[in-house]
N, C-alpha and C. Protein backbone atom coordinates (compact mmCIF):
# COMPACT_ATOMS: atom_id res chain seq x y z
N UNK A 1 -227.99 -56.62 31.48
CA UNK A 1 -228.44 -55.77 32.56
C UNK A 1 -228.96 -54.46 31.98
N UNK A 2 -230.28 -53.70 32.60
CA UNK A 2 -230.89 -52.39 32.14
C UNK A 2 -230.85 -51.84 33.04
N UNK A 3 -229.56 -51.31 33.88
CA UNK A 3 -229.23 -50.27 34.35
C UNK A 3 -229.19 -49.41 33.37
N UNK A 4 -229.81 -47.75 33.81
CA UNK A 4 -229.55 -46.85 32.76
C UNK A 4 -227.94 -46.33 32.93
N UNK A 5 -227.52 -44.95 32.17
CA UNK A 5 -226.30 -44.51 31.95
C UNK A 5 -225.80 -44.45 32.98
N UNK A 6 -226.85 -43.41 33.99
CA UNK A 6 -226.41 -43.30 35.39
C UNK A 6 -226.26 -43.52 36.40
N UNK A 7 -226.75 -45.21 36.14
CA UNK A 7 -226.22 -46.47 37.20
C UNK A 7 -227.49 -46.31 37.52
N UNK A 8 -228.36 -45.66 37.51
CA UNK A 8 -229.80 -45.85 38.58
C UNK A 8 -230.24 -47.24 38.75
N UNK A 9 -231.13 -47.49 39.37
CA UNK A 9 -232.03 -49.20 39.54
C UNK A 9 -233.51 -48.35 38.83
N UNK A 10 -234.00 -48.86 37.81
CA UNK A 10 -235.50 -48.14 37.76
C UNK A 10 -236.09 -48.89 37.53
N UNK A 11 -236.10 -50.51 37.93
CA UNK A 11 -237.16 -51.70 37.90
C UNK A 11 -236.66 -52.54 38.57
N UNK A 12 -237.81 -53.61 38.48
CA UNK A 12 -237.48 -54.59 39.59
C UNK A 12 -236.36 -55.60 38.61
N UNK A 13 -236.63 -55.78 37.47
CA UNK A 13 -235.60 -56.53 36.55
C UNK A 13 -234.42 -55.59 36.99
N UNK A 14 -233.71 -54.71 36.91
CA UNK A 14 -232.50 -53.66 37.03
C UNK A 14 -232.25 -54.23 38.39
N UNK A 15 -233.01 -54.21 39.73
CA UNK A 15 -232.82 -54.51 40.96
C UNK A 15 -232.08 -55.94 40.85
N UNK A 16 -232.50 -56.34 40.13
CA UNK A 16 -232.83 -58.11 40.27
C UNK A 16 -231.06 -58.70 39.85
N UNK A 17 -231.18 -57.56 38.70
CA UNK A 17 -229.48 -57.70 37.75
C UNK A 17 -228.60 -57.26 39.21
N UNK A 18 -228.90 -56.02 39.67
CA UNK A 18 -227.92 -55.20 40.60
C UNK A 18 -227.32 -56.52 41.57
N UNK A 19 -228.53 -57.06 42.28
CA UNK A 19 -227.86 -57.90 43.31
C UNK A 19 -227.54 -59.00 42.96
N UNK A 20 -227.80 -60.11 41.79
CA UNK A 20 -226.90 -61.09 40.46
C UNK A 20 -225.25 -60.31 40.67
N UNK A 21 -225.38 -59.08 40.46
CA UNK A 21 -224.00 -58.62 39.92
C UNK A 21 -222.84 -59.01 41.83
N UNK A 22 -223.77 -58.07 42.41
CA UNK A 22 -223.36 -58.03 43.72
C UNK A 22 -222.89 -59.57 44.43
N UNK A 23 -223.87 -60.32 43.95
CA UNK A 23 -223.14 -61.70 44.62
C UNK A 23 -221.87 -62.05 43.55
N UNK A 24 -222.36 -61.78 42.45
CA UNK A 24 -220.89 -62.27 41.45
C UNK A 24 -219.68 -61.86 41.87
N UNK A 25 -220.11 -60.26 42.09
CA UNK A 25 -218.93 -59.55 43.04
C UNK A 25 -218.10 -60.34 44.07
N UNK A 26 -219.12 -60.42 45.09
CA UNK A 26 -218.62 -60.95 46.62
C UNK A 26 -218.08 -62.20 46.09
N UNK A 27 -218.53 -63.19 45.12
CA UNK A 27 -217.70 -63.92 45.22
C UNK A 27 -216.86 -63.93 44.51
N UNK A 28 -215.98 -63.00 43.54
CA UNK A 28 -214.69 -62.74 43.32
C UNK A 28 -214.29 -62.19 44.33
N UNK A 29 -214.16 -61.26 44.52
CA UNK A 29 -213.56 -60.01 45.84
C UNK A 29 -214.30 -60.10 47.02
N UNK A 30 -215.10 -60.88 47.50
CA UNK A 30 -215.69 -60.90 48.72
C UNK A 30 -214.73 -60.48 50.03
N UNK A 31 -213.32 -61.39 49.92
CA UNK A 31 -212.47 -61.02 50.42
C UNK A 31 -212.05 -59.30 50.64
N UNK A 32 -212.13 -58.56 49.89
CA UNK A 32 -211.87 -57.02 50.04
C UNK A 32 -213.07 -56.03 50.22
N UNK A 33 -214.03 -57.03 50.66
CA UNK A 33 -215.72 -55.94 50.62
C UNK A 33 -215.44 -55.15 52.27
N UNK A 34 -215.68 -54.43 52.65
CA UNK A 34 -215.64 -53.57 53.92
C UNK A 34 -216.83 -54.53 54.87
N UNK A 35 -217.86 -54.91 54.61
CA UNK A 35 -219.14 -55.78 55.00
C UNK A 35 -218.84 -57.17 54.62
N UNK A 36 -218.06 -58.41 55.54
CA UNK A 36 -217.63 -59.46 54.95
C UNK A 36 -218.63 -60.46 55.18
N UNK A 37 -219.78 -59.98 56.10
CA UNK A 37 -221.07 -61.01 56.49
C UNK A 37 -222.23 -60.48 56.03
N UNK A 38 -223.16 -61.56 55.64
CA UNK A 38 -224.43 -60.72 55.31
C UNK A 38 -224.93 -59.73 56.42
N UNK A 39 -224.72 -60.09 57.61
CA UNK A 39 -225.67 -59.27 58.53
C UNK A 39 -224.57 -57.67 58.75
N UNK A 40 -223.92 -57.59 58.45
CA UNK A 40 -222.62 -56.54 58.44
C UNK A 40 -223.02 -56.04 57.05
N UNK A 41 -223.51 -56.24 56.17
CA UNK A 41 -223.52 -55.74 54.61
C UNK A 41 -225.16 -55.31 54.93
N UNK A 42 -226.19 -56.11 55.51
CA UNK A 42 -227.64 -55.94 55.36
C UNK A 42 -227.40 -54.38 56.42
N UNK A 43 -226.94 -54.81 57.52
CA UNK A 43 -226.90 -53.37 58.58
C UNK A 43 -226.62 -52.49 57.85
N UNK A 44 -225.56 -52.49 57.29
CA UNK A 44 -224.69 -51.13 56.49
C UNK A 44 -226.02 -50.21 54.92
N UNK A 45 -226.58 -51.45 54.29
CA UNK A 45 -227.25 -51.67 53.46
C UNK A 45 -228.61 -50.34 54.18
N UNK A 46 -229.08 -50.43 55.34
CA UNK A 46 -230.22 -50.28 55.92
C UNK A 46 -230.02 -49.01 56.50
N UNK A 47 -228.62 -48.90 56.91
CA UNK A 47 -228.28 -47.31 57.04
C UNK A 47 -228.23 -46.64 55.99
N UNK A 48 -227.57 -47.03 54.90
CA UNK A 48 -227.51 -46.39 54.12
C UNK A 48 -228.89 -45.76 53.84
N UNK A 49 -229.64 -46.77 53.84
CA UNK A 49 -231.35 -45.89 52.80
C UNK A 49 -232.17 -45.36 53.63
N UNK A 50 -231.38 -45.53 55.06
CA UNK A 50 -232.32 -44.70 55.99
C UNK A 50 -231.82 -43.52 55.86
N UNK A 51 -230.28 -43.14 55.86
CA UNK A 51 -229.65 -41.81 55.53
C UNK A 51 -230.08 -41.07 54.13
N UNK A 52 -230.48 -42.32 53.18
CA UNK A 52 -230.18 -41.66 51.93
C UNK A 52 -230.76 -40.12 51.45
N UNK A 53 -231.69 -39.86 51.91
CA UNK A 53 -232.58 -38.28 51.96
C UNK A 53 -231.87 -37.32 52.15
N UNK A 54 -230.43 -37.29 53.00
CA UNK A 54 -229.36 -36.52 53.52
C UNK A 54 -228.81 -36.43 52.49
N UNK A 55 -227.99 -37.76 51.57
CA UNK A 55 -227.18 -37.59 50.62
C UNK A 55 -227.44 -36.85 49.30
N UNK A 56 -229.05 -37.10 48.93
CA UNK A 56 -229.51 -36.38 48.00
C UNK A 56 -229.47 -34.80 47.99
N UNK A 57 -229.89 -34.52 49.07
CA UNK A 57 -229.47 -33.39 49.62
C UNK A 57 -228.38 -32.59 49.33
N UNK A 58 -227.16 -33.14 49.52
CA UNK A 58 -225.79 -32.83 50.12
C UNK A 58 -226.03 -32.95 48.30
N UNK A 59 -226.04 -33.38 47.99
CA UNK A 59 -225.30 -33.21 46.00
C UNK A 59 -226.69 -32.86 45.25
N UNK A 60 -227.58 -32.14 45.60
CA UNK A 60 -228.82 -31.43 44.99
C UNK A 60 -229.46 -31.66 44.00
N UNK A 61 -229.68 -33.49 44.43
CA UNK A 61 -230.54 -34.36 43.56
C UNK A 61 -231.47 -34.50 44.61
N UNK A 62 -232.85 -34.22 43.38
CA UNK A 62 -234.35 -34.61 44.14
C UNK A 62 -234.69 -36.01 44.31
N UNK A 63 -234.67 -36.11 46.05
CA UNK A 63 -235.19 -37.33 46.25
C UNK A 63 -236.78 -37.61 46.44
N UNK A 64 -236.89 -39.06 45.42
CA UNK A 64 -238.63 -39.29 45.37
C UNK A 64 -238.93 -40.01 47.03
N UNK A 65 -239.81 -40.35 47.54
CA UNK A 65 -240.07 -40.82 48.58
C UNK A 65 -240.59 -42.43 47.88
N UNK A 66 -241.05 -42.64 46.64
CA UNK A 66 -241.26 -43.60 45.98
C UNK A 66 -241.52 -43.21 44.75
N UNK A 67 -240.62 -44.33 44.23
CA UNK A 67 -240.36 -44.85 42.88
C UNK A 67 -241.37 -45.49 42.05
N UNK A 68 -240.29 -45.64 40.87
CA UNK A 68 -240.84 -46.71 39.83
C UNK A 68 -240.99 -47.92 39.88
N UNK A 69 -240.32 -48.34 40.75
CA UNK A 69 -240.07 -49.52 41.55
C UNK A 69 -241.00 -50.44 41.90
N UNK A 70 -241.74 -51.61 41.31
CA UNK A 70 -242.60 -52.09 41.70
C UNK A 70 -242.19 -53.18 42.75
């Protein structure tokens, strides 16, 4: 996986690892995830990045409006 130091996602390979990891996750501990359905994890997922502009904020990291992210 090429996550950098600071956990960021800065490609679509990094993205690609993140959610590999995430299902590996759920299915060890799926049982203890707060979001136990996809549509309960996608909702939560969708708030989150609609909020996320707030959070950057709140801890006085500059948020891009778009990435590296292809």
């Amino acid at each position: 996986m090429s996550l950098t130091l600071d956990g960021e996602v800065r490609s679509r390979d990094d993205l690609v690892s993140f959610v590999r990891e995430l299902r590996q996750d759920y299915l060890r501990r799926g049982h203890e995830w707060e979001n136990r359905s996809l549509d309960g994890f996608l909702e939560a997922l969708a708030a989150w990045m609609h909020d996320s502009p707030g959070w950057y904020q709140n801890v006085a990291r500059v948020y891009q409006e778009s990435g590296s992210v292809p």
